[in-house]
Protein backbone atom coordinates (compact mmCIF):
# COMPACT_ATOMS: atom_id res chain seq x y z
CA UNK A 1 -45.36 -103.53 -95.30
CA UNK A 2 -44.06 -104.13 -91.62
CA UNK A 3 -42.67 -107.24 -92.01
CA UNK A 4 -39.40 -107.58 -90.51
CA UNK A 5 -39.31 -104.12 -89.91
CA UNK A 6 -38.69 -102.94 -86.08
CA UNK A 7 -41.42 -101.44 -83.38
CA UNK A 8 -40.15 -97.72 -82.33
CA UNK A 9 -38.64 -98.68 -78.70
CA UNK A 10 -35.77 -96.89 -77.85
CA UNK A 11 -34.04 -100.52 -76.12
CA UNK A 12 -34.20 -101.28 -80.67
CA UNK A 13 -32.11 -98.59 -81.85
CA UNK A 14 -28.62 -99.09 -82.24
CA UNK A 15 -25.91 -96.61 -82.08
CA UNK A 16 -23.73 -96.65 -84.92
CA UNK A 17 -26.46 -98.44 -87.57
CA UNK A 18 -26.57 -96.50 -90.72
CA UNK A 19 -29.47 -96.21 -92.86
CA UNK A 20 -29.29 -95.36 -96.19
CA UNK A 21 -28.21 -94.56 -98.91
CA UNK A 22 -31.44 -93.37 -100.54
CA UNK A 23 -31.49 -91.48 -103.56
CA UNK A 24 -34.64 -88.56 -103.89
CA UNK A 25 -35.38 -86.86 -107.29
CA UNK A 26 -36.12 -83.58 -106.71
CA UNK A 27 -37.54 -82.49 -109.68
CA UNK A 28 -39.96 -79.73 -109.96
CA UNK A 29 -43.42 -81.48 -108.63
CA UNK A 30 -41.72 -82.06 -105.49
CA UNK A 31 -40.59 -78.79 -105.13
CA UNK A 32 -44.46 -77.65 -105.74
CA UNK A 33 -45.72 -80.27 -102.85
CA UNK A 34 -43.20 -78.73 -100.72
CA UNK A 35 -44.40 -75.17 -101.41
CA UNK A 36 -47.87 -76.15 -100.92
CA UNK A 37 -47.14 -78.20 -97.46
CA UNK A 38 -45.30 -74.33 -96.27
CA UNK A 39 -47.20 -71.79 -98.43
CA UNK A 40 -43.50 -70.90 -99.39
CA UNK A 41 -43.57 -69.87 -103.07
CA UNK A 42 -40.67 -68.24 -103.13
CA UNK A 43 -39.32 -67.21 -106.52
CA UNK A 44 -35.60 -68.87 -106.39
CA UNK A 45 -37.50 -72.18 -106.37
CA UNK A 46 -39.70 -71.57 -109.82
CA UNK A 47 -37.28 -69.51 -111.47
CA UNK A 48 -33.90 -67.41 -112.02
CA UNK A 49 -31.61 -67.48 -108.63
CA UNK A 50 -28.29 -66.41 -107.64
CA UNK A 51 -27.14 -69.82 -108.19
CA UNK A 52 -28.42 -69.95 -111.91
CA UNK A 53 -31.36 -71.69 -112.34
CA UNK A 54 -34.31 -72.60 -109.78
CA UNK A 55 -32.73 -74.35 -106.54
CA UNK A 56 -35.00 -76.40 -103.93
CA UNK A 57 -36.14 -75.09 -100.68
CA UNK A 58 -32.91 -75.27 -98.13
CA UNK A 59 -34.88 -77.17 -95.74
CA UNK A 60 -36.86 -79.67 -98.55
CA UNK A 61 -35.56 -82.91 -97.38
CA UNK A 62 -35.16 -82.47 -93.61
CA UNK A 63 -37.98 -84.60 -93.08
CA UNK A 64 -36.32 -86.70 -95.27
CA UNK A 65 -33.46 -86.87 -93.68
CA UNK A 66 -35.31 -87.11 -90.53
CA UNK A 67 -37.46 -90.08 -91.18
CA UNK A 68 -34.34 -92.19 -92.90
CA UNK A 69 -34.77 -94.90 -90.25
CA UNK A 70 -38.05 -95.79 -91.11
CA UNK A 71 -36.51 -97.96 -93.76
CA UNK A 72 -35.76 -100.40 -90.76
CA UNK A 73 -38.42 -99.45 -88.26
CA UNK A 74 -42.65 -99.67 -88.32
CA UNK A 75 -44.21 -96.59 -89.69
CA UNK A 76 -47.60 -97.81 -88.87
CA UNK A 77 -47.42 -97.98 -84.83
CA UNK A 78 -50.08 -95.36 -84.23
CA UNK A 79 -52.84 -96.97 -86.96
CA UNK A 80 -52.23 -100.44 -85.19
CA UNK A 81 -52.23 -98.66 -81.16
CA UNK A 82 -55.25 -99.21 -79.38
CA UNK A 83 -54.08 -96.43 -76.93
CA UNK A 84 -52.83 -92.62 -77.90
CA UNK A 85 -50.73 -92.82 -74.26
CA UNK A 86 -48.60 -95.05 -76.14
CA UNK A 87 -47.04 -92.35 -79.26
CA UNK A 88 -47.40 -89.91 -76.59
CA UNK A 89 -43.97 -91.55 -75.23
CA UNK A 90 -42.61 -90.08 -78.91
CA UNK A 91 -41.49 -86.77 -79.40
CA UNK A 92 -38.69 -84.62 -81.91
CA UNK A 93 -37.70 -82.46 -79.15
CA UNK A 94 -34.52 -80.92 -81.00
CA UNK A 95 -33.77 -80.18 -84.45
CA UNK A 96 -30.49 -78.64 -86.26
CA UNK A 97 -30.15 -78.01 -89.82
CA UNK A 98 -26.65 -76.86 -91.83
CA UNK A 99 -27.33 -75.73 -95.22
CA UNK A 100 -24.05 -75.96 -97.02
CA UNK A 101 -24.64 -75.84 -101.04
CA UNK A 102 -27.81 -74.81 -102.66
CA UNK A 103 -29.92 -78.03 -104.44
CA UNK A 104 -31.09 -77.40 -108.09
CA UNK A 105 -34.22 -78.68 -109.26
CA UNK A 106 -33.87 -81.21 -111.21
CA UNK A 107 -30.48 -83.12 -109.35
CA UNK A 108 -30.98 -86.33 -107.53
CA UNK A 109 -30.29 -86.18 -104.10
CA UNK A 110 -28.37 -89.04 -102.00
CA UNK A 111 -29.38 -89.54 -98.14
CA UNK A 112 -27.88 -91.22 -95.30
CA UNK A 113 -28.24 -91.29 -91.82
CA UNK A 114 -27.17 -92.99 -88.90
CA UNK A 115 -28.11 -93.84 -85.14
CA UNK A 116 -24.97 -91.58 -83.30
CA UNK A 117 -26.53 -91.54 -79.29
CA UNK A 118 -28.55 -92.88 -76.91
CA UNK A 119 -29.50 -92.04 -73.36
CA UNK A 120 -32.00 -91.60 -70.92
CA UNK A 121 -32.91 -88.08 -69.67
CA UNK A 122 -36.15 -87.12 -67.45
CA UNK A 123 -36.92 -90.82 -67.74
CA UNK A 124 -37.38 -90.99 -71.17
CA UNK A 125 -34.89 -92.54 -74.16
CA UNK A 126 -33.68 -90.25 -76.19
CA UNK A 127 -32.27 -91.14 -79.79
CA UNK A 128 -29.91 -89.11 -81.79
CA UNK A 129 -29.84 -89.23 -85.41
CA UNK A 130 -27.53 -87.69 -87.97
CA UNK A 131 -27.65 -87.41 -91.39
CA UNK A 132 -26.93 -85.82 -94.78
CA UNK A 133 -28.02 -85.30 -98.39
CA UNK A 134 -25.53 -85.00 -100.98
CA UNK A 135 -25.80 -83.81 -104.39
CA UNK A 136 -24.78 -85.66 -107.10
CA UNK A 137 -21.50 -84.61 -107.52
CA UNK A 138 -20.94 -85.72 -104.02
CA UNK A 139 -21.45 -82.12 -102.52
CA UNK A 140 -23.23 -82.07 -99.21
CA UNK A 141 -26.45 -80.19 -99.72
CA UNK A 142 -27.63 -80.38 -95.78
CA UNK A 143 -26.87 -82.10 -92.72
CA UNK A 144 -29.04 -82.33 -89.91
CA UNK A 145 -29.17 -83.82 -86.28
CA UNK A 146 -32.11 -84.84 -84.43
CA UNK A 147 -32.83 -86.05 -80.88
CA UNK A 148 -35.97 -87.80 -80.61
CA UNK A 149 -37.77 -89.83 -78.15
CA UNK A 150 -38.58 -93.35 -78.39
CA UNK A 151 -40.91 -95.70 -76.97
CA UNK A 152 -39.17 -97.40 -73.40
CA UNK A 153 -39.73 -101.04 -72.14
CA UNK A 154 -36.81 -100.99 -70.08
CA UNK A 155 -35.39 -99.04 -67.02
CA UNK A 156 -35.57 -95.45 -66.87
CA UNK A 157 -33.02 -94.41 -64.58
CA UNK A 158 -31.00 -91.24 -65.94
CA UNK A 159 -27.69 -91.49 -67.09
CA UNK A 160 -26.29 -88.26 -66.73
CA UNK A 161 -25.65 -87.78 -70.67
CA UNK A 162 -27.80 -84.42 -71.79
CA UNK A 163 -27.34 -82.49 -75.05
CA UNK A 164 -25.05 -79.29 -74.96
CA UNK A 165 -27.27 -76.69 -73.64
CA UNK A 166 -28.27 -74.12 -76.39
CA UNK A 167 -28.02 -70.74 -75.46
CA UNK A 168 -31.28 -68.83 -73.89
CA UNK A 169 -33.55 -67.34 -76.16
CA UNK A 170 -35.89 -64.18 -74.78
CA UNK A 171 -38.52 -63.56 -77.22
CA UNK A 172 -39.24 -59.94 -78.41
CA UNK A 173 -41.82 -58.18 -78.93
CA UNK A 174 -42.10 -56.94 -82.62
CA UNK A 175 -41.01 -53.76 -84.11
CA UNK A 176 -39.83 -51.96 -87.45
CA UNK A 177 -38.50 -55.34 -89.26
CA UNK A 178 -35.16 -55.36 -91.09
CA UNK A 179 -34.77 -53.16 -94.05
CA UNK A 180 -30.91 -52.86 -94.62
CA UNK A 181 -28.51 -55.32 -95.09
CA UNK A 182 -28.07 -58.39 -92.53
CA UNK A 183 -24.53 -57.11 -92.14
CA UNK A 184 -25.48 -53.82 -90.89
CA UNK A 185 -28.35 -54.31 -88.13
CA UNK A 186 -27.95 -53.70 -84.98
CA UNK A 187 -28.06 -56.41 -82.16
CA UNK A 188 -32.07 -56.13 -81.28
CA UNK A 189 -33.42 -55.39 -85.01
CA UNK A 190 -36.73 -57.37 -85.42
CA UNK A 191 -36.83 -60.14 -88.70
CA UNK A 192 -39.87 -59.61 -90.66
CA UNK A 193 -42.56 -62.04 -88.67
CA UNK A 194 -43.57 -64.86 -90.81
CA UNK A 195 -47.60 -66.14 -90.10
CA UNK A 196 -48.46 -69.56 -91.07
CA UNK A 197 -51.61 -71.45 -90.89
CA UNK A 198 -50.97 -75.37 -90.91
CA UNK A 199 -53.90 -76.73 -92.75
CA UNK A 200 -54.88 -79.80 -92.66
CA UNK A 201 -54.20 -80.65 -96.42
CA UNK A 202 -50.88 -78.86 -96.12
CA UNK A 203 -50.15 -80.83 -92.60
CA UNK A 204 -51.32 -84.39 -94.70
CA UNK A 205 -48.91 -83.34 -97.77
CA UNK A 206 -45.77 -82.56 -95.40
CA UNK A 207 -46.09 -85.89 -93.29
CA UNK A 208 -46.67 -87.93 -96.39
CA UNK A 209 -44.67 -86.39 -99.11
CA UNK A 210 -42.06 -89.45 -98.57
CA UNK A 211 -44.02 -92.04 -96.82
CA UNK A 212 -47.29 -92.16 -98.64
CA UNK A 213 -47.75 -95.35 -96.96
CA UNK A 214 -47.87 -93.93 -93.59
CA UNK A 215 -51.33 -91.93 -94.03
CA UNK A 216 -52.69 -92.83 -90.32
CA UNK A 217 -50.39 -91.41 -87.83
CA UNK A 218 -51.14 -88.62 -85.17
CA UNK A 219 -49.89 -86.48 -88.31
CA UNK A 220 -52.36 -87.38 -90.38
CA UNK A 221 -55.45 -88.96 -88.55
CA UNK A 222 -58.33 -87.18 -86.77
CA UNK A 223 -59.55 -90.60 -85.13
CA UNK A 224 -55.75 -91.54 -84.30
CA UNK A 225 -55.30 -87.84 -83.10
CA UNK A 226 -58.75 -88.16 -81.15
CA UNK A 227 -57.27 -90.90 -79.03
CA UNK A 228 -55.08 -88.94 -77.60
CA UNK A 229 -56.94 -86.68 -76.66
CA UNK A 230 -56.05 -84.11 -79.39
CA UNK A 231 -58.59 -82.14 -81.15
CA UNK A 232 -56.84 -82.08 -84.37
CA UNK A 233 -53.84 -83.87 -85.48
CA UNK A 234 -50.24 -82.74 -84.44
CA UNK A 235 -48.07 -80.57 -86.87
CA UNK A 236 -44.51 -82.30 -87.06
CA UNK A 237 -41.87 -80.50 -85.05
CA UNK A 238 -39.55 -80.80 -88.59
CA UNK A 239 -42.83 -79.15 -90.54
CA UNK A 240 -41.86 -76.12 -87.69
CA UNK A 241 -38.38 -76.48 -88.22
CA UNK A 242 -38.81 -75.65 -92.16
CA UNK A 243 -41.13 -72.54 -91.46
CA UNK A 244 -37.89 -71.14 -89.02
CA UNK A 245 -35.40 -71.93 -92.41
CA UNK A 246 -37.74 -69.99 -94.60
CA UNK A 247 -37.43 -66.93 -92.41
CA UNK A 248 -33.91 -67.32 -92.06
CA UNK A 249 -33.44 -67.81 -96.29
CA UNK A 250 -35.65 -64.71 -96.41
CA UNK A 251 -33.65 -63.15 -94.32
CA UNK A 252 -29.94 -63.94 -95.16
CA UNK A 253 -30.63 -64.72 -98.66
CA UNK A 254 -27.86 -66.40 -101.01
CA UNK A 255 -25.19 -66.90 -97.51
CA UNK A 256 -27.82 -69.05 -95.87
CA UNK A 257 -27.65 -71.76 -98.93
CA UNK A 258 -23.89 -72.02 -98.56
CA UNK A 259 -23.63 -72.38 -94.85
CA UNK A 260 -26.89 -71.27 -92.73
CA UNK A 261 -27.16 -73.41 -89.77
CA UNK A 262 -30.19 -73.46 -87.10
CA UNK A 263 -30.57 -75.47 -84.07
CA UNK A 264 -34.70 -75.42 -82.80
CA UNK A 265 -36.13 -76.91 -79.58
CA UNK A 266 -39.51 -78.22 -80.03
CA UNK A 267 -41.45 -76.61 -76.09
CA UNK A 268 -45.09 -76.94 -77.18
CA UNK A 269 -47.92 -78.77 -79.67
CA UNK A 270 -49.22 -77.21 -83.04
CA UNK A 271 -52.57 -78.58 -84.43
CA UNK A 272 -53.87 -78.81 -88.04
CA UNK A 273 -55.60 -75.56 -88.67
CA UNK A 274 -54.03 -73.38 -85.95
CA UNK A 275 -52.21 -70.03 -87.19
CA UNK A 276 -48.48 -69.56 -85.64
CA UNK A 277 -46.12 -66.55 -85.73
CA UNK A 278 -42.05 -67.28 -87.01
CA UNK A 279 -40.04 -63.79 -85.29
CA UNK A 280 -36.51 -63.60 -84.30
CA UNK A 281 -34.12 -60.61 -83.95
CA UNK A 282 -30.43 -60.16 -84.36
CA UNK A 283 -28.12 -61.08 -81.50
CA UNK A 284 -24.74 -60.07 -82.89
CA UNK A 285 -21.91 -60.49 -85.18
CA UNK A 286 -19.21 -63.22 -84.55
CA UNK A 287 -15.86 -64.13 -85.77
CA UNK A 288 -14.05 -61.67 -88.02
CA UNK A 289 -12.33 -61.58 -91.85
CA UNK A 290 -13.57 -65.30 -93.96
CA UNK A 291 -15.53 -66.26 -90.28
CA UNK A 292 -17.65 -63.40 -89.61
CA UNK A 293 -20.87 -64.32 -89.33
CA UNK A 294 -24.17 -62.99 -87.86
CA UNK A 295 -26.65 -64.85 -85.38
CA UNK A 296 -29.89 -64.21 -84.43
CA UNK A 297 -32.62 -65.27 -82.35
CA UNK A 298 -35.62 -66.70 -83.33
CA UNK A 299 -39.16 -68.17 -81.85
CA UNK A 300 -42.45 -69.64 -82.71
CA UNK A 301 -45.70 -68.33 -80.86
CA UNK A 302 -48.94 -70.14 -81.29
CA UNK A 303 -50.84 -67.12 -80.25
CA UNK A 304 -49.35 -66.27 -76.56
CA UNK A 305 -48.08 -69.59 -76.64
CA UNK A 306 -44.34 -70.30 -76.88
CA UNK A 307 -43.98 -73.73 -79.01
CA UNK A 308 -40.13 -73.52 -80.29
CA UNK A 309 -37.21 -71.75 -79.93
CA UNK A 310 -34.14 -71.67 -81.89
CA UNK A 311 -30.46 -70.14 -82.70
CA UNK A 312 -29.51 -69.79 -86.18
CA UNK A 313 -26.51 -68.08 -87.91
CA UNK A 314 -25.11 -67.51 -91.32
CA UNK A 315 -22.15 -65.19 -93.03
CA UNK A 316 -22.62 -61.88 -93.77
């Protein structure tokens, strides 16, 4: 399985490589794994929709889309680490998603990706990864872009490159959630809160829906998880990144297929079994006429705990 395949040091990526292209079936069992992995049964996905028939969840295959380099690199590198210190150099510490056309069940969807940065910030390599899913008329169903960190053998002097800041995000507390239409809140109206418990069978399902292969990770392993020093093992940043779309499809509805976009920062760890809280609020309108659009703000609490942030908008 790992033969010729690469370990996960940052000094092995290369910017510019593309991965891909992979083609996914997303027929209706996947769309049920998905569900399952998010307790997100919503009823666009199993039945009638704006678009016509059932689509797939806007954020099914940023994982996906996340883990397209695997093709060339180990997947195995926490089953075969003696130590846990050695994954804890990993980390997805930023996520954005752009939903641009809604998926159908049923279509066939074509990945790529590619390697676009790489730097070295707080003394740790940072990787940037880009990528895309098309339908198959050639339509581009979602793009994302990742920075992650990888392993480091090498120096780790900073070289000054950082990511464009995102803009600050104070959390809220809750209040009356929105009622009216997205295009008539006021800047401060509450989302209705999502709460999600990450089970362990729905944390194994998410992590291993594409990579079956890759059942002992951190993501998947109490004894890998144990090493450590983790109690339970860690829900993937992307699995957090899905529960933010869902509040955002919920909350935007048919606009957020055909051009929602979200950018998250990963600040905190999420085990199997613990319960987190999804809440945002409106910040404003933008733009005006065919550009007007509406952004909000939007966090994840794992009880007082602050473990992502994010900006998200969409046209209203």
């Amino acid at each position: 399985m790992t033969a010729g395949l690469r370990d996960h040091r940052f000094e092995l990526a290369v910017v510019g490589e593309e991965f891909g292209p992979r083609r996914v079936l997303v027929d209706a069992a996947r769309v049920k794994a998905f569900a399952f992995a998010q307790d997100d049964y919503g009823p666009w996905h199993f039945g009638p929709s704006p678009f016509g028939g059932p689509v797939a969840h806007s954020s099914l295959l940023a994982n996906e889309l996340m883990q397209i380099y695997f093709e060339r690199f180990r997947i195995d590198v926490h089953e075969t680490s003696a130590a846990g210190s050695e994954w804890l150099e990993e980390a997805h510490v930023e996520e954005s998603l752009c939903c641009e056309a809604p998926l159908p069940v049923g279509e066939t969807a074509t990945l790529t990706g590619r390697f676009v940065d790489k730097y070295v910030v707080g003394g740790r390599g940072a990787v940037v990864l880009e990528g895309e899913a098309r339908r198959g008329d050639g339509t581009v169903v979602l793009r994302h872009r990742a920075v992650e960190y990888f392993r480091m053998d090498g120096p780790r002097e900073d070289d000054g490159r950082r990511q464009p800041p995102m803009r600050r995000v104070e959390p809220a507390a809750a209040g009356p959630p929105a009622e009216r239409a997205a295009r008539d809140l006021a800047p401060g109206t509450p989302l209705r809160p999502l709460r999600k418990r990450v089970s362990f069978p729905q944390l194994l399902v998410y992590s291993t829906l594409e990579h079956p292969a890759a059942r002992r990770s951190v993501h998947t392993d109490f004894e890998i998880a144990a090493r450590a020093g983790l109690a339970a093992p860690l829900v993937q940043g992307q699995q957090l990144a899905c529960h933010l779309a869902e509040a955002l499809a919920g909350f935007f509805g048919e606009p957020w297929y055909r051009g929602g976009s979200l950018r998250a920062k990963f600040l905190g760890s999420v085990l199997a079994g613990d319960t987190v809280e999804v809440g945002g609020a409106v910040r404003g309108a933008v733009g005006t006429g065919a550009d007007a659009a509406l952004e909000v703000d939007l966090w994840v609490r794992r009880g007082e705990d602050l473990v992502a942030v994010a900006v998200a908008s969409a046209a209203v």
